[in-house]
Structures are given as C-alpha cells and as structure tokens.
N, C-alpha and C. Protein backbone atom coordinates (compact mmCIF):
# COMPACT_ATOMS: atom_id res chain seq x y z
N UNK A 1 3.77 -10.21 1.99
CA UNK A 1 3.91 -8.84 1.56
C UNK A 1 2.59 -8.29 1.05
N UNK A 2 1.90 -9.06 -0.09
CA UNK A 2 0.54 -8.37 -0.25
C UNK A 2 -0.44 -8.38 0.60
N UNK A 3 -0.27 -9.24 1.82
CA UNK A 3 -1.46 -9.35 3.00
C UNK A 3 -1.56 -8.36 3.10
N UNK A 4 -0.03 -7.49 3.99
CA UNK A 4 -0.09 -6.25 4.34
C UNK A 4 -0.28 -4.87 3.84
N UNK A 5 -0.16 -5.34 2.75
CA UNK A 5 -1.27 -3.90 1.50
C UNK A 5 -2.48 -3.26 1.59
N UNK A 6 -3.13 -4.54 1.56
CA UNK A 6 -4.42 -4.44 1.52
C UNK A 6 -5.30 -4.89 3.15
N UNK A 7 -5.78 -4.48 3.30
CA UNK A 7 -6.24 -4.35 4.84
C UNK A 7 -7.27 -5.14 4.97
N UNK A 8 -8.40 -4.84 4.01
CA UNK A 8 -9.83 -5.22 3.90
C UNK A 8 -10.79 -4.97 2.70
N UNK A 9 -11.59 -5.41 2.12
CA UNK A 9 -12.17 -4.80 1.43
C UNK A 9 -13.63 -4.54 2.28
N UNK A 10 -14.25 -2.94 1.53
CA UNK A 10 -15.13 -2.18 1.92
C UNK A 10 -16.38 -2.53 1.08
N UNK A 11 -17.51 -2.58 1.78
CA UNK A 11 -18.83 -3.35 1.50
C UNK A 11 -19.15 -2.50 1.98
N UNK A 12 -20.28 -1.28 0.90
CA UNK A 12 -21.23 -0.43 1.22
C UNK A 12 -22.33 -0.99 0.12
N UNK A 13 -22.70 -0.08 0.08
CA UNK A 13 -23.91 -0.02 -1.20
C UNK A 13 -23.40 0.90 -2.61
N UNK A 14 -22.16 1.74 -2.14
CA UNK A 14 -21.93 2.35 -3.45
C UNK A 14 -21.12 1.17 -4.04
N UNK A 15 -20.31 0.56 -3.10
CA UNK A 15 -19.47 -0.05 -3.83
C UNK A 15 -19.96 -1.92 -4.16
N UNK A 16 -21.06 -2.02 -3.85
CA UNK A 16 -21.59 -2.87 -4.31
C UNK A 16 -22.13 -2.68 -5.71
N UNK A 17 -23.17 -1.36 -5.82
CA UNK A 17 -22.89 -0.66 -7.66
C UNK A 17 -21.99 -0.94 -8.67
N UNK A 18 -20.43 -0.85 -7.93
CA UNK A 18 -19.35 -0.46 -8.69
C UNK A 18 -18.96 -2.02 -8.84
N UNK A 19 -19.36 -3.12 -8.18
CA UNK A 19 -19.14 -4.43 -8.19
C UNK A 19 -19.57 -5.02 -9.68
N UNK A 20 -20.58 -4.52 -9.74
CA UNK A 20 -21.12 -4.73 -11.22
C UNK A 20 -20.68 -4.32 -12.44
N UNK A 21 -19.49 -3.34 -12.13
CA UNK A 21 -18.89 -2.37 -13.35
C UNK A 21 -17.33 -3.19 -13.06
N UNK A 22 -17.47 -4.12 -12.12
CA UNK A 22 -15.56 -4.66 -12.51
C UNK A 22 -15.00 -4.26 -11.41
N UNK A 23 -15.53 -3.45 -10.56
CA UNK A 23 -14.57 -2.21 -9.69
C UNK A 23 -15.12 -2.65 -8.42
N UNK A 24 -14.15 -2.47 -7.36
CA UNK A 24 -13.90 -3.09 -6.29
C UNK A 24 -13.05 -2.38 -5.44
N UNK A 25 -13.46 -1.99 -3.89
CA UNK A 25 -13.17 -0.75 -2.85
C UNK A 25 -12.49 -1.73 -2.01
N UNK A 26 -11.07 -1.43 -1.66
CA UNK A 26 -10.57 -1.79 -0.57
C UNK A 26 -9.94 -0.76 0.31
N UNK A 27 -10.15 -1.17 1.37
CA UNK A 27 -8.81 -0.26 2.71
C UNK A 27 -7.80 -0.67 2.18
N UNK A 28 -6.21 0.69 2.09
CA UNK A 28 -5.16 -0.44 2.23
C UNK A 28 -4.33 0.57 3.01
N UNK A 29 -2.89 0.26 3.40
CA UNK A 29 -2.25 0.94 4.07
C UNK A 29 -2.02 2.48 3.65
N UNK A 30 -1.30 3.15 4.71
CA UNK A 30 -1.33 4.77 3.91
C UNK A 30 -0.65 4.67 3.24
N UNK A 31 0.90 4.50 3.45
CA UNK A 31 2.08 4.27 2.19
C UNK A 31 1.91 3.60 0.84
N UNK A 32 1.12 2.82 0.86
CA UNK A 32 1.02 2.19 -0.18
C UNK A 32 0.71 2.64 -1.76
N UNK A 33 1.78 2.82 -2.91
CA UNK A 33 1.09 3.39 -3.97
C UNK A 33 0.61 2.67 -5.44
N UNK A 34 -0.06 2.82 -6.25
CA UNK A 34 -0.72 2.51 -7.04
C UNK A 34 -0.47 1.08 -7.65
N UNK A 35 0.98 0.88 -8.00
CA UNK A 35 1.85 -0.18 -8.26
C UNK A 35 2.01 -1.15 -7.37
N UNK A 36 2.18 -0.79 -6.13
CA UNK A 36 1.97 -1.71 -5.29
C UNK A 36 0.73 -2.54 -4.85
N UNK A 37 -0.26 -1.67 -4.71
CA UNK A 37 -1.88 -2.03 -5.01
C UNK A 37 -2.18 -3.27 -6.23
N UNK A 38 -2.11 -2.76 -7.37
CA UNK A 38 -2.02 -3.59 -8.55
C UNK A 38 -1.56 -4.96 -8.12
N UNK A 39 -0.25 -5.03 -7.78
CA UNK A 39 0.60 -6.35 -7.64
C UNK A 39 -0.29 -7.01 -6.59
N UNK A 40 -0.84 -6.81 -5.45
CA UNK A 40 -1.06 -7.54 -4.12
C UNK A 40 -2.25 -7.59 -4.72
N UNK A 41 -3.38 -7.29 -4.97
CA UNK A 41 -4.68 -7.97 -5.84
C UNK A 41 -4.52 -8.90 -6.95
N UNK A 42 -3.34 -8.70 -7.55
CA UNK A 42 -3.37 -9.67 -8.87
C UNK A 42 -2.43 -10.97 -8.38
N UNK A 43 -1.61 -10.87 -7.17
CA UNK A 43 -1.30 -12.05 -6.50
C UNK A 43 -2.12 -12.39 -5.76
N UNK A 44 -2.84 -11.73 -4.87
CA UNK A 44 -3.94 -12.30 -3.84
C UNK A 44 -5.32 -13.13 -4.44
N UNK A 45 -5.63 -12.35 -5.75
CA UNK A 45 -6.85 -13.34 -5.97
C UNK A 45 -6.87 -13.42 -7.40
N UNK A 46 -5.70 -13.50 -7.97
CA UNK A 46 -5.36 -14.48 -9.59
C UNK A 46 -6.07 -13.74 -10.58
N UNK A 47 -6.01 -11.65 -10.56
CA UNK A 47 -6.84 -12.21 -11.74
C UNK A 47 -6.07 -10.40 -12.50
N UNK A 48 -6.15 -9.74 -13.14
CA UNK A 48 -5.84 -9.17 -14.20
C UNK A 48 -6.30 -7.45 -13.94
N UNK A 49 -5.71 -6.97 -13.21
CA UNK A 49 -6.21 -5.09 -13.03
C UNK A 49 -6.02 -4.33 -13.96
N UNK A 50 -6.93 -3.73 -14.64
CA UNK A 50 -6.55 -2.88 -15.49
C UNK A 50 -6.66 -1.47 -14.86
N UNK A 51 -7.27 -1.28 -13.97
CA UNK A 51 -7.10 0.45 -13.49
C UNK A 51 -6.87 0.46 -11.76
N UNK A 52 -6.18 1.47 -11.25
CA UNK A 52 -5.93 1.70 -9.98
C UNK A 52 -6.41 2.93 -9.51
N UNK A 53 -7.49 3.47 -8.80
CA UNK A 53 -7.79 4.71 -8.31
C UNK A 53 -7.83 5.26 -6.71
N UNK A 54 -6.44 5.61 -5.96
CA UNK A 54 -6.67 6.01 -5.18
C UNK A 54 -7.41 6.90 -4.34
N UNK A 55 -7.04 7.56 -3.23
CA UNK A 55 -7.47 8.38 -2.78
C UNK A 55 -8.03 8.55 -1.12
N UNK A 56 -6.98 9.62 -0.13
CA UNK A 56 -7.03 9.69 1.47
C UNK A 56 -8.17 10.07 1.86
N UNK A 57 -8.86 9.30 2.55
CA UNK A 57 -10.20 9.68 3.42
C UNK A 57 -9.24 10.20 4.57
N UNK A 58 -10.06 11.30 4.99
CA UNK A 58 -9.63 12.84 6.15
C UNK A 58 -10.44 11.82 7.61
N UNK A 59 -9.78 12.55 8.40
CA UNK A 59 -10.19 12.14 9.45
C UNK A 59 -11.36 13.21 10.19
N UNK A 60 -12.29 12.87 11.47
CA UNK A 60 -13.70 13.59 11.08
C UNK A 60 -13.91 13.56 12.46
N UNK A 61 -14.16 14.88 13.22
CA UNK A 61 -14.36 15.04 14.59
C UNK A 61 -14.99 14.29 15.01
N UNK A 62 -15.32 13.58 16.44
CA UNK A 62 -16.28 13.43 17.13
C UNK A 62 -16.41 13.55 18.25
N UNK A 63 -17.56 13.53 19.08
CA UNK A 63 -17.71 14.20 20.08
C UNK A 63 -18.31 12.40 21.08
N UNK A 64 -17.70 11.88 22.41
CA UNK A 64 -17.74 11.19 23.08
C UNK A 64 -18.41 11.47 24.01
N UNK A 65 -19.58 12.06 24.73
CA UNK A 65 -20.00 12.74 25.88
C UNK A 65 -19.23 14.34 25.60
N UNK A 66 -18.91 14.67 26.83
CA UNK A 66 -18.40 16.06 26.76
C UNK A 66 -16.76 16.30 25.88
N UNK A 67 -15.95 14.65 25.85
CA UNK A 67 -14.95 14.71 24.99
C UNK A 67 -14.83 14.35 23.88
N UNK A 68 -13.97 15.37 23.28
CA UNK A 68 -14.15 15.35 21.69
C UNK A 68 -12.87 14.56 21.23
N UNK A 69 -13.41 13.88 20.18
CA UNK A 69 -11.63 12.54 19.78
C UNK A 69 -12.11 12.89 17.74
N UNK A 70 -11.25 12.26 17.45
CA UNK A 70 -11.41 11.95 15.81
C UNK A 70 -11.29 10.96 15.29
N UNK A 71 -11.89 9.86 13.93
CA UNK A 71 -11.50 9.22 13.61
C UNK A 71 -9.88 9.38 13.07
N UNK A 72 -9.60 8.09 12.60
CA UNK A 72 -7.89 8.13 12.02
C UNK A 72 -8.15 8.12 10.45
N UNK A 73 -7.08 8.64 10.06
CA UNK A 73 -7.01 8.78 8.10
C UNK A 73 -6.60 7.57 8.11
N UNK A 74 -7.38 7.66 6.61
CA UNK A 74 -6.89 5.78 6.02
C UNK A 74 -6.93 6.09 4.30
N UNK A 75 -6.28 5.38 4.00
CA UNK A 75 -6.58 5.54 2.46
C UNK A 75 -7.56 4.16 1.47
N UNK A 76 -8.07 4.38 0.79
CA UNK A 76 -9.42 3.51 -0.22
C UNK A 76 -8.45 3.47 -1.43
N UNK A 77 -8.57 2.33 -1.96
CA UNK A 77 -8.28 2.05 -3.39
C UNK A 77 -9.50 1.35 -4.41
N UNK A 78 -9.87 1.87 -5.24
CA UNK A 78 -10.72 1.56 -6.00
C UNK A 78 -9.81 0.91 -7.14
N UNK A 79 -10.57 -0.48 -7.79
CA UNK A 79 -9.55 -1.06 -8.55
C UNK A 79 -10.56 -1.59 -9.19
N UNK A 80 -10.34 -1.61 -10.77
CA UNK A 80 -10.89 -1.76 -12.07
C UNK A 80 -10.41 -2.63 -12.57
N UNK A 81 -11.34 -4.09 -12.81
CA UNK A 81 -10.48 -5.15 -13.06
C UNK A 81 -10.84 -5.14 -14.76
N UNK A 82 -9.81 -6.02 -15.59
CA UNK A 82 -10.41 -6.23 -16.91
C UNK A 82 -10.98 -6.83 -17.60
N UNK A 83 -11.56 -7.22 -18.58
CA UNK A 83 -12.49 -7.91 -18.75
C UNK A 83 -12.98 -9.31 -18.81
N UNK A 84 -13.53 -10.25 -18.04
CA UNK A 84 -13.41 -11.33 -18.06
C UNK A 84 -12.88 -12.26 -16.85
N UNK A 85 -12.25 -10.72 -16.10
CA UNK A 85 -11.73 -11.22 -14.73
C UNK A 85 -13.04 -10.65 -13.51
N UNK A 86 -13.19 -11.63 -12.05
CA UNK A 86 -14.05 -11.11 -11.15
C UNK A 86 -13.95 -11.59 -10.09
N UNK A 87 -14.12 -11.11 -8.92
CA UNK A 87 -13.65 -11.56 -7.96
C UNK A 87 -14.96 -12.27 -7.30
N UNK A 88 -14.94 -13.46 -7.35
CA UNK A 88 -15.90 -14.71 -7.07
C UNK A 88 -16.14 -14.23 -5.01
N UNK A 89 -17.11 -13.78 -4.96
CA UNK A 89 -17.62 -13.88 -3.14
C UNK A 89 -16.79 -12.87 -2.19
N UNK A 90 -16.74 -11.73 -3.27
CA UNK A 90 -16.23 -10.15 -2.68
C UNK A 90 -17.15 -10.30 -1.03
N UNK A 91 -18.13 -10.22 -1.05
CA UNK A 91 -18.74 -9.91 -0.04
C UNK A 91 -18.26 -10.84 1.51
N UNK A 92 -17.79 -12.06 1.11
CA UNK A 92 -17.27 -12.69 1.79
C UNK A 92 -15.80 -13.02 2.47
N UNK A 93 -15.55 -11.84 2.02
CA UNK A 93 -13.85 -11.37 2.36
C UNK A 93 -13.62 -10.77 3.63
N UNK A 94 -14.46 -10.19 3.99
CA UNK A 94 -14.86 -9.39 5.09
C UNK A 94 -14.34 -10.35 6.84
C-alpha cells in the first residue's frame, strides 16, 4: 500500500537545499492526501514526520517538430521530518 503512494523521490538542487533543513521532495500519486503521505514515509523508511506540504504541478505545452503534446500533472509532496530523524542515502532511492 505505501509503495503505491509514493512514486519516487525528486533530486534537484532545490531540494537537495531542503535536504539539509529535514525536508525531502517526493512524486506521489494524484489522489493521495496529506495523511496518507505521512503514513507511507513513516512505514517505508522508519522514521518520524512532523510536517506534510503538498501541492499539483500543471501540466506544460510542448511542441514535438510541427506537433504540439503536453506533459501530464503529477503532484510533489514536500515532507518535514522531526528532529533527530533522516533519511540515510536520499539520493540513492532513485
């Protein structure tokens, strides 16, 4: 059940920043809400969430040669762990 929550976690450079503050960017499904998020991180990797911050990334024209397509909406969860908890080799989740 929590596999399917969470999709992936997202490795940029902002959210490598936010790695350092506790906080940690994953893809997860669209349905999925805040409570549910919480539970599938704190079963998936043992450790203690104190904040949940959603929020739908839009989907964004593009142009293929002369045809035009769009990416698909997905939703990001930003998650604020508490203190003392960390997720050991984020980068390696991928």
């Amino acid at each position: 059940m929590d596999k399917q929550i969470i999709i992936k976690p997202i490795i940029t450079e902002k959210s490598s920043i936010l790695g350092a503050d506790n906080r940690y960017v994953f893809k997860v499904i669209k349905s999925a809400n805040k409570i549910e998020i919480r539970k599938a991180v704190e079963s998936l990797f043992s450790v203690k969430v104190k904040d949940v911050n959603t929020l739908n990334v839009r989907s964004k024209k593009k142009r293929m040669g002369k045809h035009m397509g769009q990416t698909s909406e997905w939703k990001k969860a930003m998650v604020t762990l508490q203190e003392g908890n960390k997720l050991e080799n984020f980068e390696k989740l991928v």
